[in-house]
C-alpha atoms as a PDB file:
ATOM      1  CA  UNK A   1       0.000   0.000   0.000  1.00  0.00           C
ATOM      2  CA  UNK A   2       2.550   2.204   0.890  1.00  0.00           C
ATOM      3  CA  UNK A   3       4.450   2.039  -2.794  1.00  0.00           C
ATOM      4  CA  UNK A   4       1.050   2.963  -4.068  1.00  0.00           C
ATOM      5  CA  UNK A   5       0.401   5.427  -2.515  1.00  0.00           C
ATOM      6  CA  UNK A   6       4.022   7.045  -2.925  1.00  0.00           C
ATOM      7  CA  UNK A   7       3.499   6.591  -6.680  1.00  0.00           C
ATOM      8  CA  UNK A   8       0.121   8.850  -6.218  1.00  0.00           C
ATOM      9  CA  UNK A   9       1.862  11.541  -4.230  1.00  0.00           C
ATOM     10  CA  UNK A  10       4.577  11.426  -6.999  1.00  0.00           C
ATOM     11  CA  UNK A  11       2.127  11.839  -9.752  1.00  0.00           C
ATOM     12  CA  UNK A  12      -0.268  14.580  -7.990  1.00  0.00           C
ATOM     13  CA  UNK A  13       2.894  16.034  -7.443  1.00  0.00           C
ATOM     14  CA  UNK A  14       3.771  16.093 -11.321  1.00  0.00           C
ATOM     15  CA  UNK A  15       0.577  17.210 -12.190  1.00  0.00           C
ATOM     16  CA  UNK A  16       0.167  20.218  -9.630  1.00  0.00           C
ATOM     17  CA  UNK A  17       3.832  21.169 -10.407  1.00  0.00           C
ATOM     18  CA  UNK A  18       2.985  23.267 -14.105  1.00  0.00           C
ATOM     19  CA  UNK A  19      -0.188  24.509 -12.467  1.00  0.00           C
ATOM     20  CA  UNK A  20       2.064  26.248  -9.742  1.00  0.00           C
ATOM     21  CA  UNK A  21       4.311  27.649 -12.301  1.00  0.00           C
ATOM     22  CA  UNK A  22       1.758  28.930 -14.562  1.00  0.00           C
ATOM     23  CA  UNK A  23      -0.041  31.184 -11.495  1.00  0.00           C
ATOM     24  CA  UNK A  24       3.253  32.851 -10.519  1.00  0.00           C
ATOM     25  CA  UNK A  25       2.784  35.450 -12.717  1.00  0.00           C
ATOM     26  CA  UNK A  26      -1.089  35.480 -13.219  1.00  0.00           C
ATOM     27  CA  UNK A  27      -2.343  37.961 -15.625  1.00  0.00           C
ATOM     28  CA  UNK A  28       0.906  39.073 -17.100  1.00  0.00           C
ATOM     29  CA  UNK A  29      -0.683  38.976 -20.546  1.00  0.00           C
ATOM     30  CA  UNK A  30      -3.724  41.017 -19.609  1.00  0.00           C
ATOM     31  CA  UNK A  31      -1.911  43.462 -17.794  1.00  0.00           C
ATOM     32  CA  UNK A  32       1.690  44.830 -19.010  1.00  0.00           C
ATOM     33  CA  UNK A  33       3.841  46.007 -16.071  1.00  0.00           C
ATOM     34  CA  UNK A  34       4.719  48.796 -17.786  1.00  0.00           C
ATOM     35  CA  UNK A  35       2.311  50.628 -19.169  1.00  0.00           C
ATOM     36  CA  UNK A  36       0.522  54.143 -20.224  1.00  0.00           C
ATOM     37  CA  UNK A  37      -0.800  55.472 -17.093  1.00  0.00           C
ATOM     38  CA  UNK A  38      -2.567  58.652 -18.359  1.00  0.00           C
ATOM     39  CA  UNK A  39      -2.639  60.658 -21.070  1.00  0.00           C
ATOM     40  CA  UNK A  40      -2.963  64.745 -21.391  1.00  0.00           C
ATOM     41  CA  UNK A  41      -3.327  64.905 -25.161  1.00  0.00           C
ATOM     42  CA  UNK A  42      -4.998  68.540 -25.043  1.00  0.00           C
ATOM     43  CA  UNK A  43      -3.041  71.532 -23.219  1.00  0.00           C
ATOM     44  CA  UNK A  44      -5.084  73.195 -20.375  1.00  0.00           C
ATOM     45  CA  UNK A  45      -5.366  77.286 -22.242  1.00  0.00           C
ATOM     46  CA  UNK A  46      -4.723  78.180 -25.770  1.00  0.00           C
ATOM     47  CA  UNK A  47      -2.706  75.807 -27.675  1.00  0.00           C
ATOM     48  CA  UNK A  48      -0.101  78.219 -28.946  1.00  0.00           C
ATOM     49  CA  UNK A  49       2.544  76.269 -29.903  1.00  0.00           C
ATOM     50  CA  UNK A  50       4.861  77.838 -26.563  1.00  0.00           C
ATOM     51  CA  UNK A  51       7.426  75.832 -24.817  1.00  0.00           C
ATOM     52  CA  UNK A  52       4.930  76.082 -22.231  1.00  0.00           C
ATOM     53  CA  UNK A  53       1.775  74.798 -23.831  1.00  0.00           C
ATOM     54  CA  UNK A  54       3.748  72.005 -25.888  1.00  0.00           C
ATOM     55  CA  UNK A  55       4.868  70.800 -22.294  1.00  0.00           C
ATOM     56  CA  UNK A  56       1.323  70.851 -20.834  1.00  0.00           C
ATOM     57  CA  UNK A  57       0.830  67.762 -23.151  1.00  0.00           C
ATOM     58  CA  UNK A  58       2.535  64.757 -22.433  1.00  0.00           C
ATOM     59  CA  UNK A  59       1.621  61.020 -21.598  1.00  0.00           C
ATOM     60  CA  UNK A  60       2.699  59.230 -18.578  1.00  0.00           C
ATOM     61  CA  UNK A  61       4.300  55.849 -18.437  1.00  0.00           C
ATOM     62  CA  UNK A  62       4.134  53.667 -15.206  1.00  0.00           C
ATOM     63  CA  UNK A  63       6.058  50.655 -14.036  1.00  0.00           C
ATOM     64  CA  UNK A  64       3.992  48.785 -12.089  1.00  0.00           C
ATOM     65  CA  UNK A  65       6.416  46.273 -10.806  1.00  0.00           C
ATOM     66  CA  UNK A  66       9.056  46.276  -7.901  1.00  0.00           C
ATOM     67  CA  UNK A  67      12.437  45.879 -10.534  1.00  0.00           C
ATOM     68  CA  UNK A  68      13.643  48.707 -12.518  1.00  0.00           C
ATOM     69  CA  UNK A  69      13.201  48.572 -16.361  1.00  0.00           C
ATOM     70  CA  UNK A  70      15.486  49.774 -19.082  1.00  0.00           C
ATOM     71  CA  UNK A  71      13.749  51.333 -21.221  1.00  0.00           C
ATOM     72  CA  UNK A  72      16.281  51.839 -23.722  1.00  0.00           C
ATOM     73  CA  UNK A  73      15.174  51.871 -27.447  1.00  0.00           C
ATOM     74  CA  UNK A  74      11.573  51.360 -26.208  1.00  0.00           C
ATOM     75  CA  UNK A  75       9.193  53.863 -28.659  1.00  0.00           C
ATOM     76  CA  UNK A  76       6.007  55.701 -27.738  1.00  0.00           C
ATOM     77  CA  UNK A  77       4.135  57.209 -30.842  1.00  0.00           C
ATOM     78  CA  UNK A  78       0.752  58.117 -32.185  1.00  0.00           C
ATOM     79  CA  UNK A  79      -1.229  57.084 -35.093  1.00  0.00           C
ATOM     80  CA  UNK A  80       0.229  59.605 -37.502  1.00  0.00           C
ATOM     81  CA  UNK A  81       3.844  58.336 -36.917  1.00  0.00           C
ATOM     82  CA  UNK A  82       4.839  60.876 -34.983  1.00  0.00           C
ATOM     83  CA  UNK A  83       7.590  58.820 -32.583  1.00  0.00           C
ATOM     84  CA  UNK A  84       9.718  59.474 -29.844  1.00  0.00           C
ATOM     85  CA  UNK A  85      12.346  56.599 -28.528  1.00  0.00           C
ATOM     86  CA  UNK A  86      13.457  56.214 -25.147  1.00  0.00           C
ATOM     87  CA  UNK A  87      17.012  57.020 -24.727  1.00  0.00           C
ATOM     88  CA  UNK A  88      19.299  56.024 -21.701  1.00  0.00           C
ATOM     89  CA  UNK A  89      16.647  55.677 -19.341  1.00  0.00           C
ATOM     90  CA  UNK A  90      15.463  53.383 -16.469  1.00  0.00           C
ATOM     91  CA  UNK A  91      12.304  53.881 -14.859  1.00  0.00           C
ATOM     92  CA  UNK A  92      12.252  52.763 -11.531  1.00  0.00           C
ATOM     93  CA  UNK A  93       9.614  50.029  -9.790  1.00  0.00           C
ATOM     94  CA  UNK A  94       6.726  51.113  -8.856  1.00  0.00           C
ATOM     95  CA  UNK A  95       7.438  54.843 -10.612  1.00  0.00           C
ATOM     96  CA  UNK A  96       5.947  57.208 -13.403  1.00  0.00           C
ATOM     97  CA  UNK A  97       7.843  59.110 -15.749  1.00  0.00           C
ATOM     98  CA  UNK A  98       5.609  61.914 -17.798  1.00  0.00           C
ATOM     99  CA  UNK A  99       6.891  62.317 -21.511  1.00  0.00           C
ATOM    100  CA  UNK A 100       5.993  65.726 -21.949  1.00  0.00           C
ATOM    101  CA  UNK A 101       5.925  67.141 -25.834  1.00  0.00           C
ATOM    102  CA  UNK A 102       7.870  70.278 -25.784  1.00  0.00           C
ATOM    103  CA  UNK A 103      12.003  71.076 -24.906  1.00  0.00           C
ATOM    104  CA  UNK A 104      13.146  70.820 -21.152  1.00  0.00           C
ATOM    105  CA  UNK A 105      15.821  69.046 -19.083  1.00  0.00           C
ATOM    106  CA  UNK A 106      15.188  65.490 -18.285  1.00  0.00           C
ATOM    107  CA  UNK A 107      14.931  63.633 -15.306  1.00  0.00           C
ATOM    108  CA  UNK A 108      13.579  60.845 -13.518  1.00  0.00           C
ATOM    109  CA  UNK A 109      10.247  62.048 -13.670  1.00  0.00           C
ATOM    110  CA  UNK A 110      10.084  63.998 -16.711  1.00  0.00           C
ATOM    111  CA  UNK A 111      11.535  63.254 -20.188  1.00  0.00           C
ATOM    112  CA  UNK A 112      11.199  65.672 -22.877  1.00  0.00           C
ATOM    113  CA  UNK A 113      10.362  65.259 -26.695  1.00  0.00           C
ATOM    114  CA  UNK A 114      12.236  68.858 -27.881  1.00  0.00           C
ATOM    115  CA  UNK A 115       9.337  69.383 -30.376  1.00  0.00           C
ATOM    116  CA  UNK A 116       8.060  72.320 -31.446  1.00  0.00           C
ATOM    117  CA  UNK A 117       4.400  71.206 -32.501  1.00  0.00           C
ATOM    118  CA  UNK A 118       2.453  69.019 -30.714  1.00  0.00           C
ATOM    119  CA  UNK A 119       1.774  65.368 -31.318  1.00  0.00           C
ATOM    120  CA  UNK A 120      -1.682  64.468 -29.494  1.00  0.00           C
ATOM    121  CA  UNK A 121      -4.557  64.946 -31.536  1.00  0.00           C
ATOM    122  CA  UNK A 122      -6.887  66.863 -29.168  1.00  0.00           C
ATOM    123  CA  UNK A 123      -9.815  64.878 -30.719  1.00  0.00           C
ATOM    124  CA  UNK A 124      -8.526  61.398 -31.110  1.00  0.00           C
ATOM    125  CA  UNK A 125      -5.776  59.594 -31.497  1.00  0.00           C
ATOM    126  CA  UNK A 126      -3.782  56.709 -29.912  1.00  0.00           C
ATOM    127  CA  UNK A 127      -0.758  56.825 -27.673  1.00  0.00           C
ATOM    128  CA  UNK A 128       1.056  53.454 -28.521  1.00  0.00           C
ATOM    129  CA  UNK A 129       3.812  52.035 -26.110  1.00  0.00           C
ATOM    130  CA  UNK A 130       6.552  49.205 -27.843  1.00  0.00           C
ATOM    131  CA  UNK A 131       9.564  47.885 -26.187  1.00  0.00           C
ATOM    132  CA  UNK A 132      13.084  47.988 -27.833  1.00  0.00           C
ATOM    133  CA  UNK A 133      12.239  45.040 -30.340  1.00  0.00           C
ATOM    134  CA  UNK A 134       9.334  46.738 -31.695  1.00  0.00           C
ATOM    135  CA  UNK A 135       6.844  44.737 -29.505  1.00  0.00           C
ATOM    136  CA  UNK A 136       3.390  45.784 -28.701  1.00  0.00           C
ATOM    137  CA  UNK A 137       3.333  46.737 -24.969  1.00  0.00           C
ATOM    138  CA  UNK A 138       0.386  48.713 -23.969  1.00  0.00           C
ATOM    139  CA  UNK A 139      -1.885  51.608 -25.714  1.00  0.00           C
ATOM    140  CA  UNK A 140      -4.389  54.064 -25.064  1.00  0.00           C
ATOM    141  CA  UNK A 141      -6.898  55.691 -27.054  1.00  0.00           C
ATOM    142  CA  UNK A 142      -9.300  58.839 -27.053  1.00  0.00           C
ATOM    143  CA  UNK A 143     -12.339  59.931 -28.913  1.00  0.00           C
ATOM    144  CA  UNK A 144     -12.954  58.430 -32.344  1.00  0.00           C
ATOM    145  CA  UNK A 145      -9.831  57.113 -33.319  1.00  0.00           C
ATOM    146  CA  UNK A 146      -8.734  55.109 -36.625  1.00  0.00           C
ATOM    147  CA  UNK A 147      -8.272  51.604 -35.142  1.00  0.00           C
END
């Protein structure tokens, strides 16, 4: 009795093992640990195409895990095309950095495009996020947009 029921352990064992490994990261597909967190894609005031008003638009990305990510090479762009690629950075677990449209002086919670027109249509359009192989990470859309 007692090989039998050593050979059942072993098996339920085998069996629950893959289970286990496929619920330590539950959801991953669903949810993106990085990801766009927000979106201003219309300057509060007149959209004037100032320094000022250019950097009143911007999109916000967010790890949402406890490591640091380099996000070296990753891209974030709209539906026209319009792109701007990640450069030297690392964003932080459990941090946001805003990717504001206009010129300014990056840091860790503010990278800059150095554009002098803006990039969000104020109607629609799409922010898309892809990691430094071109890969689909996350996106986020407004009004009626082409997709």
């Amino acid at each position: 009795m007692s090989a039998v029921a050593a050979v059942t352990a072993a098996v339920v064992g085998a069996v629950a093992l893959p289970a286990a490994a496929a619920d330590h990261h539950p959801g991953r597909d669903r949810h993106p640990v990085v990801y766009i967190s927000a979106v201003q894609a219309d300057s509060p005031g007149r959209d004037d195409r100032s320094n000022r008003s250019l950097n009143r638009e911007w999109v916000e990305v967010t790890n949402g895990s406890r490591w640091s990510v380099n996000l070296d090479g990753w891209t974030l762009s709209d539906e026209d095309g319009h792109t701007y690629t990640f450069s030297h950075y690392r964003l932080d677990g459990r941090t946001t950095v805003r990717v504001h449209t206009g010129n300014g002086r990056d840091s860790r919670t503010d990278l800059f495009q150095d554009r002098r027109n803006y990039v969000w249509n104020n109607d629609y359009d799409t922010a898309t996020l892809r990691n430094d192989h071109g890969r689909f990470v996350d996106d986020a859309s407004w009004g009626y947009h082409r997709r």
